[in-house]
PDB file of N, CA and C in Angstrom:
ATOM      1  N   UNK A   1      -7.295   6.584  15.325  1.00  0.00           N
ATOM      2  CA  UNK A   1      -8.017   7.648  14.684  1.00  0.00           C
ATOM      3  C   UNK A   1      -7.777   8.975  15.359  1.00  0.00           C
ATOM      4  N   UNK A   2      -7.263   8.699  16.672  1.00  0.00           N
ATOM      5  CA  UNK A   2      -6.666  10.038  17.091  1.00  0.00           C
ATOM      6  C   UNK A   2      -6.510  11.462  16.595  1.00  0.00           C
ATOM      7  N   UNK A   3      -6.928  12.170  16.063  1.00  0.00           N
ATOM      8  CA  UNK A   3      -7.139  13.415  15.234  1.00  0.00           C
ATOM      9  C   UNK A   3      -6.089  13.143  14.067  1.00  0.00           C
ATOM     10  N   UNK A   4      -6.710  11.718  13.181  1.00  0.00           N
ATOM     11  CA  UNK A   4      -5.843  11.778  12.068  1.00  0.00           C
ATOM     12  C   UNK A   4      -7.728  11.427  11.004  1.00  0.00           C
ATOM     13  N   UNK A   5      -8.267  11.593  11.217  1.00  0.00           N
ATOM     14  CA  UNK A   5      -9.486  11.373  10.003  1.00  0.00           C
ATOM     15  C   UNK A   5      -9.832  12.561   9.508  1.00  0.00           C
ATOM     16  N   UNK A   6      -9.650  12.261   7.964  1.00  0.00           N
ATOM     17  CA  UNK A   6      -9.909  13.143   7.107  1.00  0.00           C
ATOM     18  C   UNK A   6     -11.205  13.260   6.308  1.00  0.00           C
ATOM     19  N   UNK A   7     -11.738  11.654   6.281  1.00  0.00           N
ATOM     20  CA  UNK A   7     -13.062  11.503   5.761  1.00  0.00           C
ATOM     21  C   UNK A   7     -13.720  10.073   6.624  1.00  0.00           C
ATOM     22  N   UNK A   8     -15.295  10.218   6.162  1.00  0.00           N
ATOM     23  CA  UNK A   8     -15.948   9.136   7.063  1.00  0.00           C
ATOM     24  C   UNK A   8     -17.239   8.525   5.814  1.00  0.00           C
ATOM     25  N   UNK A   9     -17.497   7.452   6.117  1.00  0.00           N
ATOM     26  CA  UNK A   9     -17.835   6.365   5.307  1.00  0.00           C
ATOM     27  C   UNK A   9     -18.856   5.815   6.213  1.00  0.00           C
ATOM     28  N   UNK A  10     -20.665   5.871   6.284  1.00  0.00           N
ATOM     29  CA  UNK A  10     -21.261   5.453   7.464  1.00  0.00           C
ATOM     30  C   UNK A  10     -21.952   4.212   7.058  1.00  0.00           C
ATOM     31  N   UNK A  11     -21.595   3.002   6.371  1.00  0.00           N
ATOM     32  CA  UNK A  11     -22.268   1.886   5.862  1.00  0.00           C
ATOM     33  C   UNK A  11     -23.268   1.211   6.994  1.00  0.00           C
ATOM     34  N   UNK A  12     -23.108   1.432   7.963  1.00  0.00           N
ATOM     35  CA  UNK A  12     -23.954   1.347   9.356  1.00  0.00           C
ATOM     36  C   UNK A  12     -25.756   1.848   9.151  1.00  0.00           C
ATOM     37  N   UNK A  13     -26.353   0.824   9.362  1.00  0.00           N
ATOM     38  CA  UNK A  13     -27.797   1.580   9.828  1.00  0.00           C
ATOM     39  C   UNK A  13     -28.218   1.792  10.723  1.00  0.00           C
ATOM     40  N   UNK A  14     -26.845   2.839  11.411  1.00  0.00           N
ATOM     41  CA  UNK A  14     -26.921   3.466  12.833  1.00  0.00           C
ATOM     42  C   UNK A  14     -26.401   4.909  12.191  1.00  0.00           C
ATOM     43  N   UNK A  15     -26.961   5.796  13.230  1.00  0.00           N
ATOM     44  CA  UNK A  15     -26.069   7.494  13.341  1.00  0.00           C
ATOM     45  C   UNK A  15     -24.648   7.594  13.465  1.00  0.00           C
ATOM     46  N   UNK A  16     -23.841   7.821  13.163  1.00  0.00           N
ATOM     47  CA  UNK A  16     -22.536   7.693  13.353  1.00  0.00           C
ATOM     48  C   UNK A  16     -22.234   8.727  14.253  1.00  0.00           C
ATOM     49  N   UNK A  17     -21.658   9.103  15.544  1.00  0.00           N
ATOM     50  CA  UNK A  17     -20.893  10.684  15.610  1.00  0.00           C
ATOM     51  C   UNK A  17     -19.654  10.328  15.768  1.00  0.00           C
ATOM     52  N   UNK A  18     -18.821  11.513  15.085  1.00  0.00           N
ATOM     53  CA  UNK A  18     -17.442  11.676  15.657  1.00  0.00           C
ATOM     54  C   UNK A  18     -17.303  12.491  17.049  1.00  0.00           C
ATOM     55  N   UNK A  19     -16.450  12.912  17.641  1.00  0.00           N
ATOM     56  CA  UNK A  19     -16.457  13.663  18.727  1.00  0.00           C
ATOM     57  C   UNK A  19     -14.890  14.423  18.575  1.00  0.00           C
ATOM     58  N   UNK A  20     -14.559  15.322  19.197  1.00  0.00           N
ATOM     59  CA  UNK A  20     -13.606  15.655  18.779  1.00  0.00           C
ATOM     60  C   UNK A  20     -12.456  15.351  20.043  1.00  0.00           C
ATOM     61  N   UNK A  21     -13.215  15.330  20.951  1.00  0.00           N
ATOM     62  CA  UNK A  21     -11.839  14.547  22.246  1.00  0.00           C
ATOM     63  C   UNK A  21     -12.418  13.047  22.549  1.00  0.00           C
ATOM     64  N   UNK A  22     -11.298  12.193  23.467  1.00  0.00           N
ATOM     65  CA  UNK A  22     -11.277  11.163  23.723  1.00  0.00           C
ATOM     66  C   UNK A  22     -12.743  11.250  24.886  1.00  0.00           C
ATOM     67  N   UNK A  23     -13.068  10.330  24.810  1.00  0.00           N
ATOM     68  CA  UNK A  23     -14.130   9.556  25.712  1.00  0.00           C
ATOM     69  C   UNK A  23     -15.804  10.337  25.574  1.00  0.00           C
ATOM     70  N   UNK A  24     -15.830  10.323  23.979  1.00  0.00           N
ATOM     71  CA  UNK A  24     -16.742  10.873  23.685  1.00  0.00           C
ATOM     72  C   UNK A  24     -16.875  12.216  24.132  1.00  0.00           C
ATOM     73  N   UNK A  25     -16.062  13.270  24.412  1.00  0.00           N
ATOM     74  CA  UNK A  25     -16.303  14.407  24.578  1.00  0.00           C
ATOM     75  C   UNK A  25     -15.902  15.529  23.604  1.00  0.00           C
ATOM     76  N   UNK A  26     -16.180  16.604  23.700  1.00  0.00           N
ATOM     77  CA  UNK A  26     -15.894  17.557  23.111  1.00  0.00           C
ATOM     78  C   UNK A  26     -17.022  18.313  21.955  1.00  0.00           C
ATOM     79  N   UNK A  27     -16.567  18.808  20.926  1.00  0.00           N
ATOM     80  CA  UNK A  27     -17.568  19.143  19.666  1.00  0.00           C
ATOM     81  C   UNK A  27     -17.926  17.705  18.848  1.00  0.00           C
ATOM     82  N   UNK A  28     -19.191  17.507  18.668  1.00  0.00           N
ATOM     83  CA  UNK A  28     -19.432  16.252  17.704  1.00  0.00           C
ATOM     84  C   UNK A  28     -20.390  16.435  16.527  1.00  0.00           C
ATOM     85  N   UNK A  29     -20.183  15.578  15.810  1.00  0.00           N
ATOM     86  CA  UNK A  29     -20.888  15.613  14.418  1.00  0.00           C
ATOM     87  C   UNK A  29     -21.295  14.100  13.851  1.00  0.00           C
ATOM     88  N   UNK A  30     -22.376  14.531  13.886  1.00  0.00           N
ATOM     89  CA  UNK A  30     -23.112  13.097  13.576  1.00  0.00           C
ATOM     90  C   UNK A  30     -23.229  12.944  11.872  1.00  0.00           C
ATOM     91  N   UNK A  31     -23.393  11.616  12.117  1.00  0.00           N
ATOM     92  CA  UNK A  31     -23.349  11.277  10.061  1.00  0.00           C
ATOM     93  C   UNK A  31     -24.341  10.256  10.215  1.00  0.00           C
ATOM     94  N   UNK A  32     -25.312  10.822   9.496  1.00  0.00           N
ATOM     95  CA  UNK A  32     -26.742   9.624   9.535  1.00  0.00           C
ATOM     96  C   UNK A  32     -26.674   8.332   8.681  1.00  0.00           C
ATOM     97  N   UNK A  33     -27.418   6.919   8.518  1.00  0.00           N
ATOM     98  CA  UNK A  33     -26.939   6.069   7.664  1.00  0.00           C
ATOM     99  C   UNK A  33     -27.318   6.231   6.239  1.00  0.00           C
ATOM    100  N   UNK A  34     -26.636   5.721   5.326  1.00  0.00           N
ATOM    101  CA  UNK A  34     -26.807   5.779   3.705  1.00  0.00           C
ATOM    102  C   UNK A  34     -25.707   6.589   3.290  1.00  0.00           C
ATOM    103  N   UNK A  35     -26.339   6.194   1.697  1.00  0.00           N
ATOM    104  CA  UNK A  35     -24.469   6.801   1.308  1.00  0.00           C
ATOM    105  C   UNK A  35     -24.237   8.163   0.990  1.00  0.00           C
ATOM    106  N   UNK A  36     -25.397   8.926   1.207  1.00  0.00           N
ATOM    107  CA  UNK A  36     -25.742  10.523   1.072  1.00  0.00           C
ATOM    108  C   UNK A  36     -25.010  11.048   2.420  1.00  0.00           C
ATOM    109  N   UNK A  37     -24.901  10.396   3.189  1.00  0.00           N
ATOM    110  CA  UNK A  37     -23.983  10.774   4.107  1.00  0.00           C
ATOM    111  C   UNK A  37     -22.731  10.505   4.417  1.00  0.00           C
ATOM    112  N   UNK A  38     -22.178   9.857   3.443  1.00  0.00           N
ATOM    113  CA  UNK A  38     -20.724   9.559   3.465  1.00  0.00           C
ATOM    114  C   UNK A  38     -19.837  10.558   2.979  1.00  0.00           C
ATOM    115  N   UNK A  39     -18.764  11.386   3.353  1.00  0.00           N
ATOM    116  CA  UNK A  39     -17.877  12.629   3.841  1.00  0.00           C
ATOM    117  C   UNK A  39     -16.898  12.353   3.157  1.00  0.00           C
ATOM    118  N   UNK A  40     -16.387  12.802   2.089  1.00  0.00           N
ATOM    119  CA  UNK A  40     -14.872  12.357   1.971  1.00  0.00           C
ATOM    120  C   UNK A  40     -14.061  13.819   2.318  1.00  0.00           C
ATOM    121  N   UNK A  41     -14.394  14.325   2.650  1.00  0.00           N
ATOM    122  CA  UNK A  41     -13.308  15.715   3.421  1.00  0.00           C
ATOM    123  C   UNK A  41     -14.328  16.298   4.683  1.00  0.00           C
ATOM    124  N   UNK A  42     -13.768  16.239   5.623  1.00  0.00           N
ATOM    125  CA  UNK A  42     -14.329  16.554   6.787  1.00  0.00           C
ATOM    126  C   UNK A  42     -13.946  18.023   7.260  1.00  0.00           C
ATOM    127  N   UNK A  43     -12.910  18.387   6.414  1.00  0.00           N
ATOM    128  CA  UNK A  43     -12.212  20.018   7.183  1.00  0.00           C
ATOM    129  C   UNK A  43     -13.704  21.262   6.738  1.00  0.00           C
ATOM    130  N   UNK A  44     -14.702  20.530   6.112  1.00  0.00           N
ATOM    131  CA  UNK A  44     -15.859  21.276   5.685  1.00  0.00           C
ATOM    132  C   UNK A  44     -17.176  21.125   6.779  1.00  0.00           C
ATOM    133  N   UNK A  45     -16.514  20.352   7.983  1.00  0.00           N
ATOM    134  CA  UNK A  45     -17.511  20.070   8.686  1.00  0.00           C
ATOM    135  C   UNK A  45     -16.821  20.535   9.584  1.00  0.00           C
ATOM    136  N   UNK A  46     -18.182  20.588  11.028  1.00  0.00           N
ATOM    137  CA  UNK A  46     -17.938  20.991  12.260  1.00  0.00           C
ATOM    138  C   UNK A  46     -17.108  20.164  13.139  1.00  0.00           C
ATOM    139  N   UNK A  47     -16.567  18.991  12.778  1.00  0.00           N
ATOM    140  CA  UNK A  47     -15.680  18.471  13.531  1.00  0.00           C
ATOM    141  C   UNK A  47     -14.363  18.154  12.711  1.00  0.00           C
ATOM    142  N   UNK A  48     -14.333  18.936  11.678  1.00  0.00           N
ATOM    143  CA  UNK A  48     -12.956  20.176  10.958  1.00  0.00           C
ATOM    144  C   UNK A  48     -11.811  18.331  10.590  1.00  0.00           C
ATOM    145  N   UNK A  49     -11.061  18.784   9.965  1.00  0.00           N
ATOM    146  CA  UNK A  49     -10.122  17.819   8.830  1.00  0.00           C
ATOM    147  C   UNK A  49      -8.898  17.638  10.274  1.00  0.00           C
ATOM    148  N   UNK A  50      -8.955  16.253  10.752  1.00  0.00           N
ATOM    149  CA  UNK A  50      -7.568  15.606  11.838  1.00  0.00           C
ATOM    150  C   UNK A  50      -7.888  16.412  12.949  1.00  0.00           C
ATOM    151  N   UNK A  51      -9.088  16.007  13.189  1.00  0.00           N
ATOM    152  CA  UNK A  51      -9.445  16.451  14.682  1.00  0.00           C
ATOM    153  C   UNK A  51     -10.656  15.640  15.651  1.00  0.00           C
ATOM    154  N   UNK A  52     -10.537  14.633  14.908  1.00  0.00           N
ATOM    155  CA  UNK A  52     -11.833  13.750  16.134  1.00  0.00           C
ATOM    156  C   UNK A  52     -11.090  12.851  16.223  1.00  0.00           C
ATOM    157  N   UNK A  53     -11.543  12.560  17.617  1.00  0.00           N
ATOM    158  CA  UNK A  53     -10.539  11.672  18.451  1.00  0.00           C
ATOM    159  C   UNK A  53     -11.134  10.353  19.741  1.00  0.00           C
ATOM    160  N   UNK A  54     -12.671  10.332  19.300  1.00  0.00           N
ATOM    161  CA  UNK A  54     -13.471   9.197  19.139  1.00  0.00           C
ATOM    162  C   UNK A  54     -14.960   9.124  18.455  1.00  0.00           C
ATOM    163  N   UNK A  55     -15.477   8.120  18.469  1.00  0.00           N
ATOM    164  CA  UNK A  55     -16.546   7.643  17.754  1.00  0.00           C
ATOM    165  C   UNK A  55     -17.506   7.243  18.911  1.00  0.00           C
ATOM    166  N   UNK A  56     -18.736   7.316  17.962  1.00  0.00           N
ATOM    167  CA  UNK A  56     -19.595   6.614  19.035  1.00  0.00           C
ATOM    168  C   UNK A  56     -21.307   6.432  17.985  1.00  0.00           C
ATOM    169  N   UNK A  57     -21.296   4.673  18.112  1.00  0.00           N
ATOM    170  CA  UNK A  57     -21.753   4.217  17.114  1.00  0.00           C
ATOM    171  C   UNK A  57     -23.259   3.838  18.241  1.00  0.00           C
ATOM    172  N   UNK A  58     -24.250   3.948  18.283  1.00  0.00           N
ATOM    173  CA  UNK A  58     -24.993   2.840  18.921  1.00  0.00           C
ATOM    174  C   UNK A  58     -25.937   1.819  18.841  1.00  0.00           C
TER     175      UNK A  58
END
């Protein structure tokens, strides 16, 4: 997933964040659960279109 995600899908009934560098660091953007929060273009969000480069589910 290396700064290649373009959209995000949170079927989880957890918070989702992306982050935009490896090991959870950098700018992040969380995606809450349900399908009102599912993203299909992310370059409209704060962690911008092929640029997060981990996750962190808990």
């Amino acid at each position: 997933m290396n700064d290649e995600t373009s959209s995000i899908r949170n079927r989880t009934g957890k918070t989702v964040i992306l982050y935009q560098n490896t090991g959870w660091s950098g700018s992040p953007d969380a995606f809450l659960p349900g399908s009102e929060w599912d993203d299909g273009k992310l370059s409209n969000d704060p962690i911008g279109d092929n640029e997060a480069s981990s996750i962190y589910v808990p």
